[in-house]
N, C-alpha and C. Protein backbone atom coordinates (compact mmCIF):
# COMPACT_ATOMS: atom_id res chain seq x y z
N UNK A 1 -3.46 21.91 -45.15
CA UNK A 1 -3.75 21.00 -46.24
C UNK A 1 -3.34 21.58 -47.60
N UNK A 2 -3.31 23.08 -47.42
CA UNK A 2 -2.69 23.39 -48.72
C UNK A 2 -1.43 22.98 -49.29
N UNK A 3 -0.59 23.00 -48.57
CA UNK A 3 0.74 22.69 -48.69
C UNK A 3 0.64 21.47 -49.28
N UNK A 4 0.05 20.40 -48.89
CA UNK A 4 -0.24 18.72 -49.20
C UNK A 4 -0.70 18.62 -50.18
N UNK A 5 -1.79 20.01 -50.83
CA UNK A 5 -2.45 19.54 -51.79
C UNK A 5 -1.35 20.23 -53.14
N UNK A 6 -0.62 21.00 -52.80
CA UNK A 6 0.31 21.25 -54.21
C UNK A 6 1.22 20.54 -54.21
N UNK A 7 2.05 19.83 -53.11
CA UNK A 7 3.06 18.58 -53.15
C UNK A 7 2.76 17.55 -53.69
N UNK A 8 1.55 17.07 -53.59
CA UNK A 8 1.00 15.93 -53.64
C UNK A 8 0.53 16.22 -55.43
N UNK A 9 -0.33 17.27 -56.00
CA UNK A 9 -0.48 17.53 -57.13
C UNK A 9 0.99 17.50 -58.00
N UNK A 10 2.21 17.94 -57.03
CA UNK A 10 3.43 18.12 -58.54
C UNK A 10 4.10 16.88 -58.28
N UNK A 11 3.93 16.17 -57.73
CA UNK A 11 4.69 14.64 -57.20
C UNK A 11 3.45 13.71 -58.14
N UNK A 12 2.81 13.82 -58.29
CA UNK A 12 1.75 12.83 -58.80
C UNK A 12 1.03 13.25 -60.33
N UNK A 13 1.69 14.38 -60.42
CA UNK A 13 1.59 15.03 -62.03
C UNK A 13 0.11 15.67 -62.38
N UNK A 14 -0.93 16.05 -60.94
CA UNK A 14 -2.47 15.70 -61.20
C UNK A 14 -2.70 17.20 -61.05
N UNK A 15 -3.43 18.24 -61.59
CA UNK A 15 -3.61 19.17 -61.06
C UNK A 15 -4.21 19.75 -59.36
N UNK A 16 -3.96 20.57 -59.10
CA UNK A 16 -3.79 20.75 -57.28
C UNK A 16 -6.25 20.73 -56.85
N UNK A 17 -6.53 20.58 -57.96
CA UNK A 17 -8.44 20.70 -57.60
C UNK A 17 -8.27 18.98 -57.86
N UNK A 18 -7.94 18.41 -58.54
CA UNK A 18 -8.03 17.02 -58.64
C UNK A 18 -7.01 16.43 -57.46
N UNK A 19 -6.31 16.87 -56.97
CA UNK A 19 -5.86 16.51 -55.46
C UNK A 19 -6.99 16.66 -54.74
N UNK A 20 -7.26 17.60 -54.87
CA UNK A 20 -8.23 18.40 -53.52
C UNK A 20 -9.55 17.67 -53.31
N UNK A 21 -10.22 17.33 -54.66
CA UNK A 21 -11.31 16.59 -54.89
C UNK A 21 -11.47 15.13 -54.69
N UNK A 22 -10.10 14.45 -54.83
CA UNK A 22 -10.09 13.17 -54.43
C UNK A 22 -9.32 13.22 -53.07
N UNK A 23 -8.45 13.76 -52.73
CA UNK A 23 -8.75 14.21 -51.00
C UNK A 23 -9.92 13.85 -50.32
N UNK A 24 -10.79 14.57 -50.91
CA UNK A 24 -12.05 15.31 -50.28
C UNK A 24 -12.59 13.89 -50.35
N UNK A 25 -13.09 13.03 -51.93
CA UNK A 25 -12.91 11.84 -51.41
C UNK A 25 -13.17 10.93 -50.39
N UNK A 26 -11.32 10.59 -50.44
CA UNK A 26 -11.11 9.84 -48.79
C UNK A 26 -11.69 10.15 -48.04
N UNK A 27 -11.30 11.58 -47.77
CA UNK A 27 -12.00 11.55 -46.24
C UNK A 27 -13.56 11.83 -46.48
N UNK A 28 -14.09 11.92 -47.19
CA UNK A 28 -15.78 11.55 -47.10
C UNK A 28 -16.13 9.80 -46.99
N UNK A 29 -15.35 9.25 -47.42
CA UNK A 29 -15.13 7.67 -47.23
C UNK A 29 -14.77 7.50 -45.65
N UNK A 30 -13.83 7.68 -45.45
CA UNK A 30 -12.94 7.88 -43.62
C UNK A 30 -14.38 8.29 -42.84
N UNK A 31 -15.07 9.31 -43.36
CA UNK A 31 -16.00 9.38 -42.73
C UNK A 31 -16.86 8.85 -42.47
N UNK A 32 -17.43 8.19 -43.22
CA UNK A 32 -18.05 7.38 -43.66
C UNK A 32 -18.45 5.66 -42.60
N UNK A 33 -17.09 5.24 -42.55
CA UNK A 33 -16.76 4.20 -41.44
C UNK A 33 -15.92 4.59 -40.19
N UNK A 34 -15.39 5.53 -39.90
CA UNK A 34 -14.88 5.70 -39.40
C UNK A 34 -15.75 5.87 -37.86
N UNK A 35 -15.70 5.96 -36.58
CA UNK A 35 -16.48 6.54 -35.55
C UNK A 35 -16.35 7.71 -35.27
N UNK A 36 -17.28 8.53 -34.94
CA UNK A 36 -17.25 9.80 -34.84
C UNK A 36 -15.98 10.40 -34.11
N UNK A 37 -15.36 9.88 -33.03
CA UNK A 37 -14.16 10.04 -31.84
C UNK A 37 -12.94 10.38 -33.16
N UNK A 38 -12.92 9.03 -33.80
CA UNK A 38 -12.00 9.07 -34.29
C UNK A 38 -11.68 9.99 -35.64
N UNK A 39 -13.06 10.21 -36.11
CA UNK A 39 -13.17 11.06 -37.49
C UNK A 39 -12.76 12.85 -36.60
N UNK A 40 -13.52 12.53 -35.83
CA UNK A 40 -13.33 14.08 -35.08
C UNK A 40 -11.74 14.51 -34.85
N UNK A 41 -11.17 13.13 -34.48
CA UNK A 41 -9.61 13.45 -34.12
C UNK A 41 -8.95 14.48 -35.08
N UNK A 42 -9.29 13.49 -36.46
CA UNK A 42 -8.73 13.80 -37.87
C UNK A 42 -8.40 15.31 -37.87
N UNK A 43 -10.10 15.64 -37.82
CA UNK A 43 -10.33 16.99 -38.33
C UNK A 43 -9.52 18.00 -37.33
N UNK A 44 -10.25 17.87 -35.99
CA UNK A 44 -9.37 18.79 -35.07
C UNK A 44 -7.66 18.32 -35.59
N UNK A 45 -6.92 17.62 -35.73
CA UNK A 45 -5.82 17.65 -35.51
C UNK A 45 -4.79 18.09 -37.24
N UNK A 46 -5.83 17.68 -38.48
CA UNK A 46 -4.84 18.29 -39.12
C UNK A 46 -5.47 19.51 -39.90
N UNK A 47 -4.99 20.55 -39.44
CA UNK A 47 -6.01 21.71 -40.25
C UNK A 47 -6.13 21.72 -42.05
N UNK A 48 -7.30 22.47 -42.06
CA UNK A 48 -8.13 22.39 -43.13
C UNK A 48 -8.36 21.14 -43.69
N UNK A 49 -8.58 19.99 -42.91
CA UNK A 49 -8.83 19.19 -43.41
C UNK A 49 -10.73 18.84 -43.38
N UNK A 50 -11.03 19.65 -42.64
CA UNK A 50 -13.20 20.03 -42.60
C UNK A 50 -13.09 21.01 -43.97
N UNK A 51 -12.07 21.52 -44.74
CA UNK A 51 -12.58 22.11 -45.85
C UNK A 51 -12.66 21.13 -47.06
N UNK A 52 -12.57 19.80 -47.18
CA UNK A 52 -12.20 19.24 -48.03
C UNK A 52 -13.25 18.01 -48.18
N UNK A 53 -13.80 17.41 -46.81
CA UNK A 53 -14.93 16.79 -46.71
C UNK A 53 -16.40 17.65 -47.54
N UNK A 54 -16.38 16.49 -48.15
CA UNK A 54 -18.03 16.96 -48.94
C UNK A 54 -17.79 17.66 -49.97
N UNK A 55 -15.85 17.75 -50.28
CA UNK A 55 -15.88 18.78 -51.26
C UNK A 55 -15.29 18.35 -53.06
N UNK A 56 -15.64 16.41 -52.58
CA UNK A 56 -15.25 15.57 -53.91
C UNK A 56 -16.37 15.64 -55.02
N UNK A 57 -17.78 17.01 -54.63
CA UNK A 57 -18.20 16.50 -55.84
C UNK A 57 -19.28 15.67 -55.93
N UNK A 58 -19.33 14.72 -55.41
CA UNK A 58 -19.84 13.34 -55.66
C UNK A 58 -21.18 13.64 -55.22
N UNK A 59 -22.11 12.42 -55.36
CA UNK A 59 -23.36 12.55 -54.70
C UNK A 59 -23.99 11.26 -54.66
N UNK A 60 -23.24 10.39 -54.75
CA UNK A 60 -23.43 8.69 -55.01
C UNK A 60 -24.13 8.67 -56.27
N UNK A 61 -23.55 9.04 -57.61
CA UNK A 61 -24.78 8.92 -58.35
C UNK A 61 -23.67 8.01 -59.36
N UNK A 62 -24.07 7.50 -60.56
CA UNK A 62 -23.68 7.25 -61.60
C UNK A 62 -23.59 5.95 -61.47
N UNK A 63 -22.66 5.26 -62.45
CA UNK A 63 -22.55 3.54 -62.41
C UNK A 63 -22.53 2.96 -61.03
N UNK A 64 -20.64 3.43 -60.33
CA UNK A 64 -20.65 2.98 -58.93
C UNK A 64 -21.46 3.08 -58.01
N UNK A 65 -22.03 4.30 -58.15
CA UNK A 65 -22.97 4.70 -57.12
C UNK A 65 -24.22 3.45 -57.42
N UNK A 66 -24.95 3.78 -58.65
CA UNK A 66 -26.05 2.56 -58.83
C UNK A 66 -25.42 1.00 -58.24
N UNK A 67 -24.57 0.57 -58.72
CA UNK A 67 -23.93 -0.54 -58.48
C UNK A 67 -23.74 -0.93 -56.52
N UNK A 68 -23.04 0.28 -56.26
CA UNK A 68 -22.96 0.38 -54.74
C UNK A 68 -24.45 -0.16 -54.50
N UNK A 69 -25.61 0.55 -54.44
CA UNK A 69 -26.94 0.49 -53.96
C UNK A 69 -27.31 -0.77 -54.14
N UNK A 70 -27.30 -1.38 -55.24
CA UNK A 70 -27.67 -2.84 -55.59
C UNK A 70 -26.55 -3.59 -54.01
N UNK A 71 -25.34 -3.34 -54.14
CA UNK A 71 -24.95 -4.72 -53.15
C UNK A 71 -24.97 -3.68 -51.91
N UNK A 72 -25.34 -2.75 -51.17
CA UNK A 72 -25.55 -2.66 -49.88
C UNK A 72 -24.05 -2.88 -48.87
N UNK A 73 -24.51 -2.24 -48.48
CA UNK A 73 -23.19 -2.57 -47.17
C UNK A 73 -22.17 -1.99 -46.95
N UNK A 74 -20.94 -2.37 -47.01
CA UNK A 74 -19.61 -2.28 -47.04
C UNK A 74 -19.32 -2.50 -48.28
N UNK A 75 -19.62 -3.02 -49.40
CA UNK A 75 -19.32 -3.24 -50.68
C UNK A 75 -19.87 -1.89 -51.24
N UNK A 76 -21.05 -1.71 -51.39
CA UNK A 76 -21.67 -0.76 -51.48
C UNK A 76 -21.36 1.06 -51.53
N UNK A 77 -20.55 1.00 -50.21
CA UNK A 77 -20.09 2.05 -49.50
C UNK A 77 -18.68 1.94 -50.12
N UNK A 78 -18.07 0.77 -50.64
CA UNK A 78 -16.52 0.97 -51.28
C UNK A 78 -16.72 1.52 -52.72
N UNK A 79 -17.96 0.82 -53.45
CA UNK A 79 -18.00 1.46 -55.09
C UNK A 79 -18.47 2.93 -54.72
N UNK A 80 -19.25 3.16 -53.97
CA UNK A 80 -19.62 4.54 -53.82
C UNK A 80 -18.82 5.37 -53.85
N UNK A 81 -17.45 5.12 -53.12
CA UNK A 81 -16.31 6.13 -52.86
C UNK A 81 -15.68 5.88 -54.14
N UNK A 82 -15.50 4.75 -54.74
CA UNK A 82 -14.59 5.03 -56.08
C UNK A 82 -15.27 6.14 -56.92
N UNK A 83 -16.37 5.88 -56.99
CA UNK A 83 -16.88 6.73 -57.79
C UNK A 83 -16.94 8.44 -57.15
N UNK A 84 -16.72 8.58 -56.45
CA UNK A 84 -16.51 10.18 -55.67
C UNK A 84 -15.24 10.34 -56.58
N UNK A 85 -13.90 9.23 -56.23
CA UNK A 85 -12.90 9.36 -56.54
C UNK A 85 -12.76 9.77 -57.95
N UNK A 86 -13.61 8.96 -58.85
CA UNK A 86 -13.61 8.81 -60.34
C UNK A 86 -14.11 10.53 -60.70
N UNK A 87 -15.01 11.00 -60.05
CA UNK A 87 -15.92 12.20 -60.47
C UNK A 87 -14.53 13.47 -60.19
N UNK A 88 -13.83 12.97 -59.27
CA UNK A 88 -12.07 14.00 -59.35
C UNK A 88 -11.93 14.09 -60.40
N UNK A 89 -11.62 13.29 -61.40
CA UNK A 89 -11.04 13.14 -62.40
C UNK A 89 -9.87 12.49 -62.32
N UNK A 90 -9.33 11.87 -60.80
CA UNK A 90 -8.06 11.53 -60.87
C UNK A 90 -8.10 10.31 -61.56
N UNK A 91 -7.01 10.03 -62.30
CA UNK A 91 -6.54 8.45 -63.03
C UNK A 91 -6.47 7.72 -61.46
N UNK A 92 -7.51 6.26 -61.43
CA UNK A 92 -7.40 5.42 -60.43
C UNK A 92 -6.70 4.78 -59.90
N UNK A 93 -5.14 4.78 -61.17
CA UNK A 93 -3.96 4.23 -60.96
C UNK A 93 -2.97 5.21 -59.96
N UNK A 94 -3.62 6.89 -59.98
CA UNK A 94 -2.79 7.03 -58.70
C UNK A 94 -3.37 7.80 -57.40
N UNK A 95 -4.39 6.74 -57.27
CA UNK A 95 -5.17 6.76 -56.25
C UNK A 95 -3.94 6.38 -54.99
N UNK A 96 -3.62 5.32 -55.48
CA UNK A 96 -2.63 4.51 -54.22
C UNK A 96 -1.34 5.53 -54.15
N UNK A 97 -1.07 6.12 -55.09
CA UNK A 97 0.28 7.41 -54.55
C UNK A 97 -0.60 8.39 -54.14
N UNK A 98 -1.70 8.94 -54.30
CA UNK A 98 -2.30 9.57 -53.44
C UNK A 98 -2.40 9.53 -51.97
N UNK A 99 -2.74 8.21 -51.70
CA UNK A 99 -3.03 7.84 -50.41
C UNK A 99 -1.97 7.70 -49.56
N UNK A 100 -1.05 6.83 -50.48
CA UNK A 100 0.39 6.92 -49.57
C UNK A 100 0.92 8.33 -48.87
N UNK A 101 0.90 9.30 -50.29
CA UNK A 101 0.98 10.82 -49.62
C UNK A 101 0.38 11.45 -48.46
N UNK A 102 -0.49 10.97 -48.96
CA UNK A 102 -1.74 11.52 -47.71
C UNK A 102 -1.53 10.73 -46.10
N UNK A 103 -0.87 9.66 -46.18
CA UNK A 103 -1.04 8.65 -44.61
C UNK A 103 0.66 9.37 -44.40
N UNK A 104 1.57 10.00 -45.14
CA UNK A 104 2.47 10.48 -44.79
C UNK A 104 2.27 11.99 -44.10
N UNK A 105 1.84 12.93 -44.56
CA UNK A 105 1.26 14.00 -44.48
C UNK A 105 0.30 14.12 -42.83
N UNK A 106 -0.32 13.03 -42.81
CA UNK A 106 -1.34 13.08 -41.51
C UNK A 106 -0.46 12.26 -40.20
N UNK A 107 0.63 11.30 -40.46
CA UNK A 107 1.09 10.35 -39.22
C UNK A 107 1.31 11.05 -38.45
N UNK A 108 2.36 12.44 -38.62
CA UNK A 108 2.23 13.01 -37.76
C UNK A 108 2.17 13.54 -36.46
N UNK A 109 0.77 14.26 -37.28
CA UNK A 109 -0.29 15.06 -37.03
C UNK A 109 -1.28 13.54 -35.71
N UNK A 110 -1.50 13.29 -36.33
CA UNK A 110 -2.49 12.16 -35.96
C UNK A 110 -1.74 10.90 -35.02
N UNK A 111 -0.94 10.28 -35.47
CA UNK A 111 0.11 9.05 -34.45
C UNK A 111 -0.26 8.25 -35.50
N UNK A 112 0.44 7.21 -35.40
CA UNK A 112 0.33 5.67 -36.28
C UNK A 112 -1.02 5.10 -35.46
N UNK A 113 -0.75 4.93 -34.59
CA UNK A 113 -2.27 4.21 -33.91
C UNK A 113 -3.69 4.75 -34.23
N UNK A 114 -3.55 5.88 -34.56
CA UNK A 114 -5.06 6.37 -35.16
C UNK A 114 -5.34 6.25 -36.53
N UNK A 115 -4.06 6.52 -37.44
CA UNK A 115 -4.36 6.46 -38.84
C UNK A 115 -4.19 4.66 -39.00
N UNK A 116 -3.40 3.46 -38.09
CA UNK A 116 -4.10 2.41 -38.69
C UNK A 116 -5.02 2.33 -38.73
N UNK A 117 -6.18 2.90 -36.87
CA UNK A 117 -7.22 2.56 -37.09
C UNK A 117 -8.32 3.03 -37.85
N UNK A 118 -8.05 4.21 -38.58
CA UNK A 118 -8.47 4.62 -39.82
C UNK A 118 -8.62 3.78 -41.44
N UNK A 119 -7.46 3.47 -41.67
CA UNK A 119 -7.02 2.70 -42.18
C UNK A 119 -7.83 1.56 -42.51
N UNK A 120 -8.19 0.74 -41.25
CA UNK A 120 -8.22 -0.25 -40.78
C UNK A 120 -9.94 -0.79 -40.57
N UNK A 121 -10.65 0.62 -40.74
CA UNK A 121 -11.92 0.81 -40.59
C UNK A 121 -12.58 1.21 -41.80
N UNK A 122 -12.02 1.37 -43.20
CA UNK A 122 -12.48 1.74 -44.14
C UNK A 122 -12.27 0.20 -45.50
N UNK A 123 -13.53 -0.33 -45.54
CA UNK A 123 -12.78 -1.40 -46.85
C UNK A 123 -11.69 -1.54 -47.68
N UNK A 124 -11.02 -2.32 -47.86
CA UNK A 124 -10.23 -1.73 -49.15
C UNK A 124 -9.17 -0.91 -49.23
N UNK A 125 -9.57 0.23 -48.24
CA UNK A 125 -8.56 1.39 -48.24
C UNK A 125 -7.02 0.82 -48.27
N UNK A 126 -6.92 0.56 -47.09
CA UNK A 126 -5.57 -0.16 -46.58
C UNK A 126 -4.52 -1.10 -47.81
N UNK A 127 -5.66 -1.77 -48.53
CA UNK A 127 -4.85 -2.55 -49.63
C UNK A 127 -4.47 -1.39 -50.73
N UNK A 128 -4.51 -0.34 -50.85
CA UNK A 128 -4.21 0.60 -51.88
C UNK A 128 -2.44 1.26 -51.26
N UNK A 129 -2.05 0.80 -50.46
CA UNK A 129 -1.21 1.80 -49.77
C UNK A 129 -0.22 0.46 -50.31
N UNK A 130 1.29 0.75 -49.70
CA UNK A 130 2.56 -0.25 -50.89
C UNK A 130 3.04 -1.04 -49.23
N UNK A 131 3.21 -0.31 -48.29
CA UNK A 131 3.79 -0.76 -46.88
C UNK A 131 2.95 -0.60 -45.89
């Protein structure tokens, strides 16, 4: 993941802890909805990627987080993660070149069939990506 996280920091202009932190992020989100089988895949298959979970920072607190709690759910659980994201410091506008990087970085590692259903299992996520 190191490698990903300084490519991804000089391609996206963000420093390599504000990669790392909104990394960390996603996949606390991925985790989040994801099923255990499939979250487990993740981790076993692309290394250091268990160093990065839990490591955005966050703690559901602040606007999104309050806001999340009020609507519950899946809505809830999507402002929650912006706000992990927001507490990076990354600009939200390149959240989506983030992610793109990141579903490049893991296909892989992982197959297309697991990262759609990753993808595919997290709100929202999916509409941030360009293809």
């Amino acid at each position: 993941m190191q490698d990903f996280l300084r490519d991804a920091a000089a391609k996206l202009g963000i420093g390599q802890d504000q990669a790392a932190k909104a990394t960390g992020g996603i996949l606390d989100l991925v985790k989040q909805h994801a099923g255990k089988a499939d979250f487990g895949a993740l981790l076993e298959k692309v290394p250091g990627a268990s160093n990065l979970v839990g490591s955005s920072g966050g703690g559901g607190g602040g606007l999104m987080g309050a806001l999340g709690g009020m609507l519950g759910g899946d809505a809830g659980k999507a402002l929650g993660a912006a706000d992990l994201v927001a507490k990076s410091g990354l600009d939200l506008s390149k959240l989506g070149g983030l992610l793109e990087l990141l579903k490049k970085y893991v296909e892989p590692l992982l197959g297309s069939d697991l990262v759609k259903r990753l993808l595919d299992k997290v709100p929202g996520l999916g509409d941030l990506l360009k293809g």
